[in-house]
C-alpha atoms as a PDB file:
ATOM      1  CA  UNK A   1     -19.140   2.936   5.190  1.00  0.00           C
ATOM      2  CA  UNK A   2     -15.492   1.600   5.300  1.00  0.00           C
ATOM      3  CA  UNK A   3     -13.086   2.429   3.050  1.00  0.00           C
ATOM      4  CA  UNK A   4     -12.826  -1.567   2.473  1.00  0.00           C
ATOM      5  CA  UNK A   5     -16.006  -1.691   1.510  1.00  0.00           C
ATOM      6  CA  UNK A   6     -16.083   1.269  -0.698  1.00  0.00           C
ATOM      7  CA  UNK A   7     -12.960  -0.288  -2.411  1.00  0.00           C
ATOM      8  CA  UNK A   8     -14.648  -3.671  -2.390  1.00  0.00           C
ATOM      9  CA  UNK A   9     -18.003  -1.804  -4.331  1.00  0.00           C
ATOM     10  CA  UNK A  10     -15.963   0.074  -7.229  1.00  0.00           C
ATOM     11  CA  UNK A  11     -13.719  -3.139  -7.747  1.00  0.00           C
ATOM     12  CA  UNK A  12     -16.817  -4.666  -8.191  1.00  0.00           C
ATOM     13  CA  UNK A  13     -18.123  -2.229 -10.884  1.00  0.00           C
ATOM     14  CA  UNK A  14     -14.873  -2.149 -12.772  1.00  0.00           C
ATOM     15  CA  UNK A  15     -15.906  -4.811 -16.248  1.00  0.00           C
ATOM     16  CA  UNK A  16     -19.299  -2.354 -16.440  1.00  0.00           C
ATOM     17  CA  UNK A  17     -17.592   0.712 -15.870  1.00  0.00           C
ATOM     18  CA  UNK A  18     -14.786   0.061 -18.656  1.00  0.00           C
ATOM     19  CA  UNK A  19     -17.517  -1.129 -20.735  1.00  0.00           C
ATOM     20  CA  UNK A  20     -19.140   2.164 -20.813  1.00  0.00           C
ATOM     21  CA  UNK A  21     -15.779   3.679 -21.492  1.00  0.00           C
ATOM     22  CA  UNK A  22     -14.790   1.555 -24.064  1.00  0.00           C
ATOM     23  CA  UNK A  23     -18.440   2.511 -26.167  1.00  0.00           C
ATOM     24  CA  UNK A  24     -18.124   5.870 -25.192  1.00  0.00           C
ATOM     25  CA  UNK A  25     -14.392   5.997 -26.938  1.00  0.00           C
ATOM     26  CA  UNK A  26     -15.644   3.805 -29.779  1.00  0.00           C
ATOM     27  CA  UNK A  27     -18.758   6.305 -30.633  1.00  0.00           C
ATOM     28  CA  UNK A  28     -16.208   9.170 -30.218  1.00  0.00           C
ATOM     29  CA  UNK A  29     -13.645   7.676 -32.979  1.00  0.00           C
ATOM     30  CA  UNK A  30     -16.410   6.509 -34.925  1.00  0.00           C
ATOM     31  CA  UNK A  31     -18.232  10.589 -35.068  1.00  0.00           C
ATOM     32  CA  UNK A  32     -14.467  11.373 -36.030  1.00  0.00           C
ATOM     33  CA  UNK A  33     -13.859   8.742 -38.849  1.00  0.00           C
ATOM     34  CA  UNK A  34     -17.776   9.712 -40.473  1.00  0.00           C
ATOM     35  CA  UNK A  35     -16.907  13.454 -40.122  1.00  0.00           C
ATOM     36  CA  UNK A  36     -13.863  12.573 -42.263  1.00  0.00           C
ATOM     37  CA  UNK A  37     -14.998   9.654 -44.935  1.00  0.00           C
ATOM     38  CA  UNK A  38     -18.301  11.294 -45.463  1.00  0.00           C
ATOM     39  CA  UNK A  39     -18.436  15.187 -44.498  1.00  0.00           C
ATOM     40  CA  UNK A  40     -20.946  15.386 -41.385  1.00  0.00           C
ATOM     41  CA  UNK A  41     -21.013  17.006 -37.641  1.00  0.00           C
ATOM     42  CA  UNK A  42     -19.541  20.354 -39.539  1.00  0.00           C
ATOM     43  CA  UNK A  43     -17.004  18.728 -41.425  1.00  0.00           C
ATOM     44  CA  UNK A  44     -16.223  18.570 -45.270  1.00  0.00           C
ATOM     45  CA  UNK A  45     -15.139  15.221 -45.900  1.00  0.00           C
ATOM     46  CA  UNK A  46     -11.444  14.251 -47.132  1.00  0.00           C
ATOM     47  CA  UNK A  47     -11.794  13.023 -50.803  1.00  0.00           C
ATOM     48  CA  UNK A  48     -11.575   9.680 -51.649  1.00  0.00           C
ATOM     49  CA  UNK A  49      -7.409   8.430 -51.493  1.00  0.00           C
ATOM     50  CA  UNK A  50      -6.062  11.340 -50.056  1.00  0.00           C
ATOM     51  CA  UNK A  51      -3.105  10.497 -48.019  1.00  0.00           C
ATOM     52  CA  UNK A  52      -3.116   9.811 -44.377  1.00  0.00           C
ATOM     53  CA  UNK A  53      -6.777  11.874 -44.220  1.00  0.00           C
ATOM     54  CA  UNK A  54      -9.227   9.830 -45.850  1.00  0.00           C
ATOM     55  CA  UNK A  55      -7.216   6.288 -44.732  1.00  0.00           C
ATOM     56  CA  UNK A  56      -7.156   7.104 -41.813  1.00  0.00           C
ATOM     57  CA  UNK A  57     -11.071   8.082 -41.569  1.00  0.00           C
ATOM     58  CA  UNK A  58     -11.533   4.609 -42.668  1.00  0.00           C
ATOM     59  CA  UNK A  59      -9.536   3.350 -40.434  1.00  0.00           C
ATOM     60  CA  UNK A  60     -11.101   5.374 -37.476  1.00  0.00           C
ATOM     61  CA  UNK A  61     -14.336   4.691 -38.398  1.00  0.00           C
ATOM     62  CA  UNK A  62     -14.324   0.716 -39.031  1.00  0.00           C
ATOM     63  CA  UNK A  63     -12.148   0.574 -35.508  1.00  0.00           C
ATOM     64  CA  UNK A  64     -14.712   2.620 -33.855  1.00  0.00           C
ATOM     65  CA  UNK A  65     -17.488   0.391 -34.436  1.00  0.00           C
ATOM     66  CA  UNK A  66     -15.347  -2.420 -33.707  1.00  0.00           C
ATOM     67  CA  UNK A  67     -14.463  -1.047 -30.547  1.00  0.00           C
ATOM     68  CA  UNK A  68     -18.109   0.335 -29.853  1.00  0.00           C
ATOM     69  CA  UNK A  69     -20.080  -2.817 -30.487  1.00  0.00           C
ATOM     70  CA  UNK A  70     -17.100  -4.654 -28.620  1.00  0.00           C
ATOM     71  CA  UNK A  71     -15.998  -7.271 -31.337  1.00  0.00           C
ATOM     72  CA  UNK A  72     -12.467  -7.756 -32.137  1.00  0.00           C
ATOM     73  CA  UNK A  73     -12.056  -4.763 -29.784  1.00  0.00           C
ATOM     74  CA  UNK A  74      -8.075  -5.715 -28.448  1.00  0.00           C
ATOM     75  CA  UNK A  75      -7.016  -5.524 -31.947  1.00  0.00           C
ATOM     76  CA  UNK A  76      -9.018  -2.887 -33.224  1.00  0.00           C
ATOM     77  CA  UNK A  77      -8.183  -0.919 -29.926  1.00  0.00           C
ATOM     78  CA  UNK A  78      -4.143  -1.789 -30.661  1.00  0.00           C
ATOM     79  CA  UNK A  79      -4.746  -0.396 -34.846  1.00  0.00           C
ATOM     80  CA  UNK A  80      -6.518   2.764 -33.437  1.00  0.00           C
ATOM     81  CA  UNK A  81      -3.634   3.579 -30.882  1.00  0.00           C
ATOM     82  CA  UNK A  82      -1.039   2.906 -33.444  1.00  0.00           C
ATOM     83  CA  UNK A  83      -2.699   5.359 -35.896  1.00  0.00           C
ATOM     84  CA  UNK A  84      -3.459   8.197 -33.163  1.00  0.00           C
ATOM     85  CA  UNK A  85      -0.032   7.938 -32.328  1.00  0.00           C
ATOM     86  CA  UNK A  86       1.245   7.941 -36.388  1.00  0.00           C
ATOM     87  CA  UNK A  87      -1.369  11.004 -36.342  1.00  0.00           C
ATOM     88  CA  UNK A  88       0.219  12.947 -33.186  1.00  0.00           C
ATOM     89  CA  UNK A  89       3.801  12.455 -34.623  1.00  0.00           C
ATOM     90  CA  UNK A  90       3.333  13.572 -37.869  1.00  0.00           C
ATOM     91  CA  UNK A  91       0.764  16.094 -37.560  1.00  0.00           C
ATOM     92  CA  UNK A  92       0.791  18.198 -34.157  1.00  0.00           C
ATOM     93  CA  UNK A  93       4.157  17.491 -33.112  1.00  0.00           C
ATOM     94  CA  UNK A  94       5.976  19.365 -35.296  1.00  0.00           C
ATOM     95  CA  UNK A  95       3.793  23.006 -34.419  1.00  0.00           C
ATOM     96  CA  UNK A  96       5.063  21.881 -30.767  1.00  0.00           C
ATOM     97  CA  UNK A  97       6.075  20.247 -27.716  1.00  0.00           C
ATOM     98  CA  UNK A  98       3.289  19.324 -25.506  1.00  0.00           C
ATOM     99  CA  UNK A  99      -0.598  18.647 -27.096  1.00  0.00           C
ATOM    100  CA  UNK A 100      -1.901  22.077 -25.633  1.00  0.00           C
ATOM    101  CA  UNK A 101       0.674  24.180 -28.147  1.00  0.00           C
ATOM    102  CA  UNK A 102       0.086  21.925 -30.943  1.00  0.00           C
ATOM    103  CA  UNK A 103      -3.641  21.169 -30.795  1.00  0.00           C
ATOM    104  CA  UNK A 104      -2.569  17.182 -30.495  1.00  0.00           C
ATOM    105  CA  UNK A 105      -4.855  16.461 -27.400  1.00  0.00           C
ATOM    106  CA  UNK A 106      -7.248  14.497 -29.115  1.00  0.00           C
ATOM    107  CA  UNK A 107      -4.990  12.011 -30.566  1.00  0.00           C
ATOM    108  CA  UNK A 108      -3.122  11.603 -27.386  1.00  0.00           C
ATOM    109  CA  UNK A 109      -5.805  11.301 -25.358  1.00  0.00           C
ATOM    110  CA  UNK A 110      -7.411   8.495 -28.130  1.00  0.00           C
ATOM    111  CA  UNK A 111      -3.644   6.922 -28.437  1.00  0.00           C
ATOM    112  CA  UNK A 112      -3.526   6.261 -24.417  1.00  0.00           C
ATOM    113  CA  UNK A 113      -7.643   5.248 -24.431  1.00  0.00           C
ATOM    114  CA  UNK A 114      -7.488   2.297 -26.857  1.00  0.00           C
ATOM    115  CA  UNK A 115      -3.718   1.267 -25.099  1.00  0.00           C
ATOM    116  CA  UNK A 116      -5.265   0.975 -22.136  1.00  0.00           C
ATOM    117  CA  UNK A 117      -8.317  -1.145 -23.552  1.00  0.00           C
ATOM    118  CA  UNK A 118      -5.812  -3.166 -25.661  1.00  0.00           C
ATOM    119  CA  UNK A 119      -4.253  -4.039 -22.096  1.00  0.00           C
ATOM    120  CA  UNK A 120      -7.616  -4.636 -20.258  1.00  0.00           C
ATOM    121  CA  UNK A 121     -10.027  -5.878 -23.224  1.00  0.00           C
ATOM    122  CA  UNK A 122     -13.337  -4.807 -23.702  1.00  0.00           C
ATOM    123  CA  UNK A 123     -14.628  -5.406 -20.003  1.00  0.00           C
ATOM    124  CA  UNK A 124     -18.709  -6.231 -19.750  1.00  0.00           C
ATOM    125  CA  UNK A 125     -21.402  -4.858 -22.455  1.00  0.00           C
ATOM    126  CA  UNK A 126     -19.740  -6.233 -25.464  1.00  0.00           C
ATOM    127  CA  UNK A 127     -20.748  -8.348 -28.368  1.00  0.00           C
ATOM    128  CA  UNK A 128     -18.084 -10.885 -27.916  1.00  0.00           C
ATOM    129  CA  UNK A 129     -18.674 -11.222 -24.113  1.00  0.00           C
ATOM    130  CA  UNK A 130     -22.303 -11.669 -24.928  1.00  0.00           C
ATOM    131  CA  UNK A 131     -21.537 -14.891 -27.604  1.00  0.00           C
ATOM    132  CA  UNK A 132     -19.590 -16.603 -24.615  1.00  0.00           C
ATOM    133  CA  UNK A 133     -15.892 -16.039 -26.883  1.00  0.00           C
ATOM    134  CA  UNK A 134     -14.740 -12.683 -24.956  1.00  0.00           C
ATOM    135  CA  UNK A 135     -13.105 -12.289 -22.325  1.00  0.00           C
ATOM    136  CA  UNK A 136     -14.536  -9.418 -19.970  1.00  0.00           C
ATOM    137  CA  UNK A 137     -12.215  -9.443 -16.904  1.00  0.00           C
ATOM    138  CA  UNK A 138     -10.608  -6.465 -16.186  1.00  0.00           C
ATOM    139  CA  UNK A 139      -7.655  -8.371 -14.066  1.00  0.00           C
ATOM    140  CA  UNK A 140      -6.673 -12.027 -13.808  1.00  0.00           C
ATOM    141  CA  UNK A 141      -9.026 -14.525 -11.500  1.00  0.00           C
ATOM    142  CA  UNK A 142      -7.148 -15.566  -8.405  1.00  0.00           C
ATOM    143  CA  UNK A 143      -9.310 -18.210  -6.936  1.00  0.00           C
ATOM    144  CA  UNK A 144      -7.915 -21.274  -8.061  1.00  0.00           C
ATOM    145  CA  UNK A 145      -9.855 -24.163 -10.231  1.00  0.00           C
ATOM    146  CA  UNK A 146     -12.519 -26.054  -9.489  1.00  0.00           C
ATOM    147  CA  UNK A 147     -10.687 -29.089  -7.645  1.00  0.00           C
ATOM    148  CA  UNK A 148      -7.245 -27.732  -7.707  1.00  0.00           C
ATOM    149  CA  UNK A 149      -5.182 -26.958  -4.393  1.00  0.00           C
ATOM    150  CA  UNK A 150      -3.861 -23.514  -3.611  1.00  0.00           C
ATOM    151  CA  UNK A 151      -0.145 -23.735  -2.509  1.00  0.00           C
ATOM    152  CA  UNK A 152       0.388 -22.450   0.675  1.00  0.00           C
END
């Protein structure tokens, strides 16, 4: 098989496979934001108002879904990289440089996730590309209109 053709095949794939990525990130944010707001998977849960613990297991949880079930997900991908980067700065960088010395992987690794589904959208397998109002390309169209010329 040519390397074309391989290309061609995984450029193909590309709205499924960031649709699997973009539920697998949204379940992950959503385990974190329950094991906060309500004290499961191990964890004891924050108590109710505590500042930026509990808000912010709100916040990760309500995203997550969002994100998981692929409504609203370009905004609730943009709050959720906003807060894991709020979360890296004030938490794990000051025990360190880089994420390995100060146990900040997570949140950079979430931060960089939702960015890069903020940028691309949900791609295929979500709720809003299943109501015909999302859009599920991962890059621009360039065939031209229906009827339109191509300039030369």
């Amino acid at each position: 098989m040519s390397t074309a053709r391989i290309s061609d095949r995984l450029t193909s794939r590309q709205p499924l496979v960031l649709g699997l990525f973009r539920m697998v990130l949204g379940l992950l944010f959503t385990s974190e934001g329950a094991a906060t707001v309500f004290g499961v998977l191990d964890r004891t849960a924050s108590p109710v108002g505590d500042w930026p613990f509990w808000y912010a297991g709100v916040i990760e949880l309500t995203c997550g879904v969002l994100v998981l079930l692929g409504v609203a997900t370009r905004g609730a991908a943009f709050v959720s990289s906003g807060i894991m980067a709020f979360a890296y700065f004030t938490e794990h960088q000051k025990d360190g440089l880089f994420p390995l010395q100060n146990g900040g992987l997570a949140p950079v690794l979430f931060c960089w996730g939702f960015l890069l589904i903020v940028f691309f959208g949900p791609g295929a397998l979500s709720l809003s590309g299943l109501v015909g109002r999302g859009r599920t390309d991962v890059r621009p169209s360039t065939r031209p209109e229906p009827g339109r010329r191509v300039a030369e």
